[in-house]
N, C-alpha and C. Protein backbone atom coordinates (compact mmCIF):
# COMPACT_ATOMS: atom_id res chain seq x y z
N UNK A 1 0.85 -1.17 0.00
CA UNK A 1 0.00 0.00 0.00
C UNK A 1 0.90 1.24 0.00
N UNK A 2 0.43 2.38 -1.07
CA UNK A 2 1.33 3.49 -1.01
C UNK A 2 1.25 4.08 -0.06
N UNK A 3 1.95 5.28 0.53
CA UNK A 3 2.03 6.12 1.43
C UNK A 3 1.20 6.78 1.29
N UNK A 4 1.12 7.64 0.17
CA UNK A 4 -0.41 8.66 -0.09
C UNK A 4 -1.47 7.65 0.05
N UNK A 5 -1.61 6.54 -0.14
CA UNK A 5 -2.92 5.67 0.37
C UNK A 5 -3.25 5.79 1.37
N UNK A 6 -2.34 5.04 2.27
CA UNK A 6 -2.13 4.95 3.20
C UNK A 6 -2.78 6.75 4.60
N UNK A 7 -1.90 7.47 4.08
CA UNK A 7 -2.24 9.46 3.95
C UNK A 7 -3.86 9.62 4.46
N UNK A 8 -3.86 8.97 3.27
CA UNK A 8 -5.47 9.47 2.62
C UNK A 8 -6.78 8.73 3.36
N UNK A 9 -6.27 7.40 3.74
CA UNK A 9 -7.40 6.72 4.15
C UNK A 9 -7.99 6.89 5.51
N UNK A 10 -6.04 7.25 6.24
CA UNK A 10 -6.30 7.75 7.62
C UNK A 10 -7.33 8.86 7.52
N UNK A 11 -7.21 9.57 6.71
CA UNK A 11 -7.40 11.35 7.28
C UNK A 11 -9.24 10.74 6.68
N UNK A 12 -9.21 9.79 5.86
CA UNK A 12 -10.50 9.60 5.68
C UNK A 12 -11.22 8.63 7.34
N UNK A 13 -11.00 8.31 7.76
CA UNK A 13 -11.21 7.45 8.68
C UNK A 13 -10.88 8.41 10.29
N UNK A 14 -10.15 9.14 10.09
CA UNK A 14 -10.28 10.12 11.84
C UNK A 14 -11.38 11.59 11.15
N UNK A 15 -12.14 11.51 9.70
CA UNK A 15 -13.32 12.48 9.75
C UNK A 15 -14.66 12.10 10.21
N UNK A 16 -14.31 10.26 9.96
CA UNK A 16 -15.34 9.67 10.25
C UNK A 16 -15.65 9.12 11.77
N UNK A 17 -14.36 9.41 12.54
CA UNK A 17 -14.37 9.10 13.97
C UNK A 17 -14.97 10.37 14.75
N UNK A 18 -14.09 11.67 14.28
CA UNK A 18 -14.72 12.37 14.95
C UNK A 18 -15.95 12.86 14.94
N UNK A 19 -16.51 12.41 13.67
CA UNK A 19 -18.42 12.72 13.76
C UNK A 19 -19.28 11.25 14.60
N UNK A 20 -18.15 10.63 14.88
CA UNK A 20 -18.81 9.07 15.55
C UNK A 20 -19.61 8.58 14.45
N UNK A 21 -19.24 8.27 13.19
CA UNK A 21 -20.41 7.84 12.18
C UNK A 21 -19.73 6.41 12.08
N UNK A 22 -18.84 5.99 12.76
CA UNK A 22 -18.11 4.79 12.83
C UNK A 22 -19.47 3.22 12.73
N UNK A 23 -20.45 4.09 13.97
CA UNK A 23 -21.60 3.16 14.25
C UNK A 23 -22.49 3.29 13.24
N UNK A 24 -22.54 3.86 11.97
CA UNK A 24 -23.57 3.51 10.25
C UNK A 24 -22.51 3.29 9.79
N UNK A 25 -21.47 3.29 9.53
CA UNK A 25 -20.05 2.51 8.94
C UNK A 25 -20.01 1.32 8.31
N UNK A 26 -20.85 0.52 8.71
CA UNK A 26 -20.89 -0.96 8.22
C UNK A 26 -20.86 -1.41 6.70
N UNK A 27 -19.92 -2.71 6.32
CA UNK A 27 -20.22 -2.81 4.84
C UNK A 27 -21.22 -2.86 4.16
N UNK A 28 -22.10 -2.96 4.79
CA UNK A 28 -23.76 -3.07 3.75
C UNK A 28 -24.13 -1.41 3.68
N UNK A 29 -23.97 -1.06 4.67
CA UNK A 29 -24.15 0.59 4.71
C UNK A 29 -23.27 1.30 3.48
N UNK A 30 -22.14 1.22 3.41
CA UNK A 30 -21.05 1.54 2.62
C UNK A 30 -21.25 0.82 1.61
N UNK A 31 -21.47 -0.17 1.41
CA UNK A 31 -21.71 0.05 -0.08
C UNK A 31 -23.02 0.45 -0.75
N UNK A 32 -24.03 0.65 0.46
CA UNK A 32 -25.31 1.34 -0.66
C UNK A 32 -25.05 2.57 -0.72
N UNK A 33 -24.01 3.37 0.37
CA UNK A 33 -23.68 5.07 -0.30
C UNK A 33 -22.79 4.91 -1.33
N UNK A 34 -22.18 4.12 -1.39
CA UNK A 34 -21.25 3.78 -2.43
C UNK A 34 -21.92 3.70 -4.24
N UNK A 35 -23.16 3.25 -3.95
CA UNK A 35 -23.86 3.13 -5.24
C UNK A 35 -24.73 4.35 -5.48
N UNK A 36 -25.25 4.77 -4.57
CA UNK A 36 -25.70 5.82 -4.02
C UNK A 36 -25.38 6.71 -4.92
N UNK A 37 -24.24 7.17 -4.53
CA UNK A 37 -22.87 8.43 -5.34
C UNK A 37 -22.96 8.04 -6.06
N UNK A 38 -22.69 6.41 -6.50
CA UNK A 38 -22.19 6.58 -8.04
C UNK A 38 -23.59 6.74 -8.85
N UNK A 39 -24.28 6.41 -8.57
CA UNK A 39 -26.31 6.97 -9.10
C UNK A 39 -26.10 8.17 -9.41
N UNK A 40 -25.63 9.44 -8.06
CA UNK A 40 -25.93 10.51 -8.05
C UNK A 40 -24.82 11.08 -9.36
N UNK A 41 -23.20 10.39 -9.62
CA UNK A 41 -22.68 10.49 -10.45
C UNK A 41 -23.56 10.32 -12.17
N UNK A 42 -24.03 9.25 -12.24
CA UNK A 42 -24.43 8.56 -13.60
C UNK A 42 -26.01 9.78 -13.37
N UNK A 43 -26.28 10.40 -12.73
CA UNK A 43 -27.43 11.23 -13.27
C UNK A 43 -27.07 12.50 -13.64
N UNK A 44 -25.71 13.09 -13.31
CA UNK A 44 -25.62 14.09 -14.32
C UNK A 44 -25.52 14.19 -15.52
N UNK A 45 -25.21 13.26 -16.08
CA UNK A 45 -25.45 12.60 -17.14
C UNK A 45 -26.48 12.34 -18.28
N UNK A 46 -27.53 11.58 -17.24
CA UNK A 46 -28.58 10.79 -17.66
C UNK A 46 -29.56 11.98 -18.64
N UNK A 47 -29.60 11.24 -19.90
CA UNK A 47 -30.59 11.98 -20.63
C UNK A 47 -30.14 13.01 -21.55
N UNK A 48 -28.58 12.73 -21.87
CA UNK A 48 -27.98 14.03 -22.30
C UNK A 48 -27.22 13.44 -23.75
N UNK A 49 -27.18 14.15 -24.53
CA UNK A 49 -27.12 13.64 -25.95
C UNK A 49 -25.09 13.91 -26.48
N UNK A 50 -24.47 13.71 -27.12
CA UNK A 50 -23.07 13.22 -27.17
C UNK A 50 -22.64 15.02 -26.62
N UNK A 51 -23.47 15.82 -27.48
CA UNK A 51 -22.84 17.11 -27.46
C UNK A 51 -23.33 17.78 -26.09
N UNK A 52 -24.26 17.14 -25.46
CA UNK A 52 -24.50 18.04 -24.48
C UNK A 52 -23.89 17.38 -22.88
N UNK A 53 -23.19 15.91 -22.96
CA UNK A 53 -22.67 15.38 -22.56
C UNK A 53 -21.13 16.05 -22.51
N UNK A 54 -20.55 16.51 -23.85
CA UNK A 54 -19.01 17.54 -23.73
C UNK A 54 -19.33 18.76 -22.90
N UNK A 55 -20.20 19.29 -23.02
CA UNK A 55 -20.71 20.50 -21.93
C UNK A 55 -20.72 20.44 -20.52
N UNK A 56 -21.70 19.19 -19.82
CA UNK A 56 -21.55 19.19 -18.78
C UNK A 56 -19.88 18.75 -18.21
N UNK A 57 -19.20 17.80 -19.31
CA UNK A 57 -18.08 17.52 -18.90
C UNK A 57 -17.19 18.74 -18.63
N UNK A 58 -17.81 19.89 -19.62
CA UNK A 58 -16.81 21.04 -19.25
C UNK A 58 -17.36 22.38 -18.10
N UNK A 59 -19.17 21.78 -18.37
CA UNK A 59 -19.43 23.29 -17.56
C UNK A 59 -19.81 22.65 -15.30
N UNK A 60 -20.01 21.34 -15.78
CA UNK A 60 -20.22 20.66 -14.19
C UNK A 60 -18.94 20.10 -14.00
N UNK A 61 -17.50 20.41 -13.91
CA UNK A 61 -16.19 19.58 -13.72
C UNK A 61 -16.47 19.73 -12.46
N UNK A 62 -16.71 20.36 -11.26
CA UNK A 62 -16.46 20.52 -9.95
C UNK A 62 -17.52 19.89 -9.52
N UNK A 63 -18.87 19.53 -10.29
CA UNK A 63 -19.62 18.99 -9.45
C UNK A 63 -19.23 16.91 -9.76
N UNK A 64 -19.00 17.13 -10.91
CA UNK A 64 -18.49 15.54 -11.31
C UNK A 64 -17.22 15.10 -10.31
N UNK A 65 -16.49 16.19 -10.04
CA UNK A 65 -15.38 16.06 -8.96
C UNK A 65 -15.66 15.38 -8.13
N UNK A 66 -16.52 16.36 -7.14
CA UNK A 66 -17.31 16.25 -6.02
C UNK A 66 -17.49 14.83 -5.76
N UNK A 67 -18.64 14.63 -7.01
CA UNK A 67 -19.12 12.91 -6.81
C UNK A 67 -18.37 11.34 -7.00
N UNK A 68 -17.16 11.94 -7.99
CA UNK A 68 -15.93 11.31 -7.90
C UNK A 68 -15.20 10.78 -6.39
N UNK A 69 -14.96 11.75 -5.78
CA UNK A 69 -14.71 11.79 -4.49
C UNK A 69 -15.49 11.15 -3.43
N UNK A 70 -16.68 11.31 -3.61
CA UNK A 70 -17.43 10.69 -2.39
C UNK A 70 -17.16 8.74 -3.18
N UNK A 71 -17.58 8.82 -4.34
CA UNK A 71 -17.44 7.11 -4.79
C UNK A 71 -16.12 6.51 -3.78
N UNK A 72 -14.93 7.61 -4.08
CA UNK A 72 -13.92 6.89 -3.92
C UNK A 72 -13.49 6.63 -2.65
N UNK A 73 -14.52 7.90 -1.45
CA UNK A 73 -13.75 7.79 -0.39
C UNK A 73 -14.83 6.83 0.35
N UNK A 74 -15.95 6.19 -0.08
CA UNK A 74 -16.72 5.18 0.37
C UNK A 74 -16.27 3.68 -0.17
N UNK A 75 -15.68 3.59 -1.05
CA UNK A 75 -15.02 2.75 -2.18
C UNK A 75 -13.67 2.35 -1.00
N UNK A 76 -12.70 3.50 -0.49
CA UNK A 76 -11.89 3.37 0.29
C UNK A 76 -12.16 2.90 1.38
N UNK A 77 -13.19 3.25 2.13
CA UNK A 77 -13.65 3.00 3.59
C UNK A 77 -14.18 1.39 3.63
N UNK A 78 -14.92 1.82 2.21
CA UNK A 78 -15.27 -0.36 2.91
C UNK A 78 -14.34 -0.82 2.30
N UNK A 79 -13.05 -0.68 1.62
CA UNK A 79 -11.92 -1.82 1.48
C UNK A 79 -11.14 -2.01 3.05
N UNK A 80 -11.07 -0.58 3.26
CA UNK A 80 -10.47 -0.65 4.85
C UNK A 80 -11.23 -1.30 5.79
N UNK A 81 -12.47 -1.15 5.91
CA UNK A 81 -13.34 -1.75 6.85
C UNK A 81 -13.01 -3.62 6.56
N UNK A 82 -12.92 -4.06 5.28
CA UNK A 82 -12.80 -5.21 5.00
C UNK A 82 -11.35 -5.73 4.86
N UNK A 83 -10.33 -5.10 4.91
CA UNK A 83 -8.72 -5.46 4.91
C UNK A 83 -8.48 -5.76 3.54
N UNK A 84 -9.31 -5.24 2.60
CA UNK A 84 -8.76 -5.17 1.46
C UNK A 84 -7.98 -4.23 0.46
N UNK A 85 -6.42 -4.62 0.47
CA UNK A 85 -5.64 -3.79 -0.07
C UNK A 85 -6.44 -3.59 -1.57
N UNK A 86 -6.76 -2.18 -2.19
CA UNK A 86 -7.25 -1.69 -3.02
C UNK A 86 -6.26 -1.53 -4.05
N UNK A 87 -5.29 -1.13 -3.83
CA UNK A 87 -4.20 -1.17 -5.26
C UNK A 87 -4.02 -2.69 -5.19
N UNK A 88 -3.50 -3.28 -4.24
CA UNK A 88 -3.49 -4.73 -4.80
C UNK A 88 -4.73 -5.58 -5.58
N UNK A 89 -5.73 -5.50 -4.76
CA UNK A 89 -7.14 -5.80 -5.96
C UNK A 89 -6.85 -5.36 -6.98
N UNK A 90 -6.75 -4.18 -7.49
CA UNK A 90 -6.84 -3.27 -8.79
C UNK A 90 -5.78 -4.36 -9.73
N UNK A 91 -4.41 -4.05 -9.27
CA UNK A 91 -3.46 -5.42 -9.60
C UNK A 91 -3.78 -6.29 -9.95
N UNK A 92 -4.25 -7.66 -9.18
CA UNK A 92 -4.30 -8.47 -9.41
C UNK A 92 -5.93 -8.74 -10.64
N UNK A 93 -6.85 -7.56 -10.25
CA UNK A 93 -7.90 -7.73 -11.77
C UNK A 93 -7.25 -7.52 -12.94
N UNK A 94 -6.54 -6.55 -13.30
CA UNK A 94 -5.39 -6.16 -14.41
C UNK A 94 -5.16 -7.50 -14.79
N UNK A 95 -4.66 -8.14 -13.96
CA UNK A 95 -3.63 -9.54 -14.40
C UNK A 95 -5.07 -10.58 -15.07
N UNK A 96 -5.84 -10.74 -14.05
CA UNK A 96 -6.86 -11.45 -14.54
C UNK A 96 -7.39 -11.04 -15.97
N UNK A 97 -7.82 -9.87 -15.63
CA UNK A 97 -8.48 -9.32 -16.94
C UNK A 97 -7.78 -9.33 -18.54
N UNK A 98 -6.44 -9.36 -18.75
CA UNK A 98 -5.30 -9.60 -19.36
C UNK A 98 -5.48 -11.00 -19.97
N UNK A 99 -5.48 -11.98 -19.04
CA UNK A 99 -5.98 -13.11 -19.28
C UNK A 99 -7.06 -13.69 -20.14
N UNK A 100 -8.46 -12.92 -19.38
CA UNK A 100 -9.43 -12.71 -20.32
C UNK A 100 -9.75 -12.32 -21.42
N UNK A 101 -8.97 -10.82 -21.61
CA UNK A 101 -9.18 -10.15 -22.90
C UNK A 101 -7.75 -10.07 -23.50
N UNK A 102 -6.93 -11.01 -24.38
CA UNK A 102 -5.67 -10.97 -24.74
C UNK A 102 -6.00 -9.82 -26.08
N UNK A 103 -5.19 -9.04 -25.92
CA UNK A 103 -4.66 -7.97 -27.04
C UNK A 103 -5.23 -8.64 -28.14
N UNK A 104 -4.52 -9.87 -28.65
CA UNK A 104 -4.52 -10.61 -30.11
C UNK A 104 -6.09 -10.58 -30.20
N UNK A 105 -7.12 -10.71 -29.49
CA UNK A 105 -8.20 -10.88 -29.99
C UNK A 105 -9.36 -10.35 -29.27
N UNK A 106 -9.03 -9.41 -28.56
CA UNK A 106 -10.32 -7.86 -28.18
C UNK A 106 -9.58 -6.24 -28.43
N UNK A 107 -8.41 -6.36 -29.02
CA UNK A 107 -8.20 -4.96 -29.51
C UNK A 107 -9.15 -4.27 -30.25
N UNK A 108 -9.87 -3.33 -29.80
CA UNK A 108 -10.53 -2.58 -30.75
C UNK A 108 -12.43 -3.03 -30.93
N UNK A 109 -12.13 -4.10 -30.15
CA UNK A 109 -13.29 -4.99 -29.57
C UNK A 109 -14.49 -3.99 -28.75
N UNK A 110 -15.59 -4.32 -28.91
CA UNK A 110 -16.75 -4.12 -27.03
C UNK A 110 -16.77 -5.50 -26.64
N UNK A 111 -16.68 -6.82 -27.63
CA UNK A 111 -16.95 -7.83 -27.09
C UNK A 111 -16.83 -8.50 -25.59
N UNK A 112 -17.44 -8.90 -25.16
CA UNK A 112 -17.28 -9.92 -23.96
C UNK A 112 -16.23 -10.82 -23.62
N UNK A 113 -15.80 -11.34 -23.10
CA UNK A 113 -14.23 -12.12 -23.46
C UNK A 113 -15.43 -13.66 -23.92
N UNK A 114 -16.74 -13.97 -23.30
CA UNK A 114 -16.70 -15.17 -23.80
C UNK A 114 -17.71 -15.28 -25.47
N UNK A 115 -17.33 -14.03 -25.62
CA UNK A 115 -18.07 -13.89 -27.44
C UNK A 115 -16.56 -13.47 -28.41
N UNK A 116 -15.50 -13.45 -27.59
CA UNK A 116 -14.13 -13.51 -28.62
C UNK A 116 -14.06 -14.99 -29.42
């Protein structure tokens, strides 16, 4: 685990002590804010056509931020709550996924790995 991980998760985890929210903390809790955000993410979105989709990307950047952030720091909290190193997951799907989708035959692909 990096140091800035490491940084980051603390300072995420003594904001959540000192409001005592430790006790709604739980993984089932965390991950429905977790989907939550990412909902509240996928609806700025929702309903918006290619060109008006480049707009919000350029005229809502701080609010897409925003919701970025909450995904990630609920995303963070239940890996910590669960002892799961998150760059190592990330890792080891890479490797898997590699496996699945070899260069030679999903480059350039949407396919599924089991419709290659």
């Amino acid at each position: 685990m990096s140091q800035e991980y490491e940084i980051l998760i603390k300072k995420i985890m003594k904001f959540v002590e000192e409001r005592d929210w430790n006790q709604y903390h739980n993984p089932k809790d965390l991950i429905i804010s977790l989907n939550l955000e990412a909902a509240e993410l996928l609806e700025i979105f929702q309903w918006k056509d290619e060109k008006e989709v480049k707009q919000v990307l350029s005229d809502e950047r701080e609010h897409i931020e925003e919701e970025v952030a909450d995904v990630a720091i609920y995303l963070m909290e239940f890996c910590n709550y669960l002892g799961i190193d998150l760059y190592e997951a990330i890792d080891k799907k890479i490797v898997k996924n590699g496996i699945k989708y070899p260069v030679n035959k999903c480059k350039g692909s949407n396919k599924k790995y089991n419709e290659l």
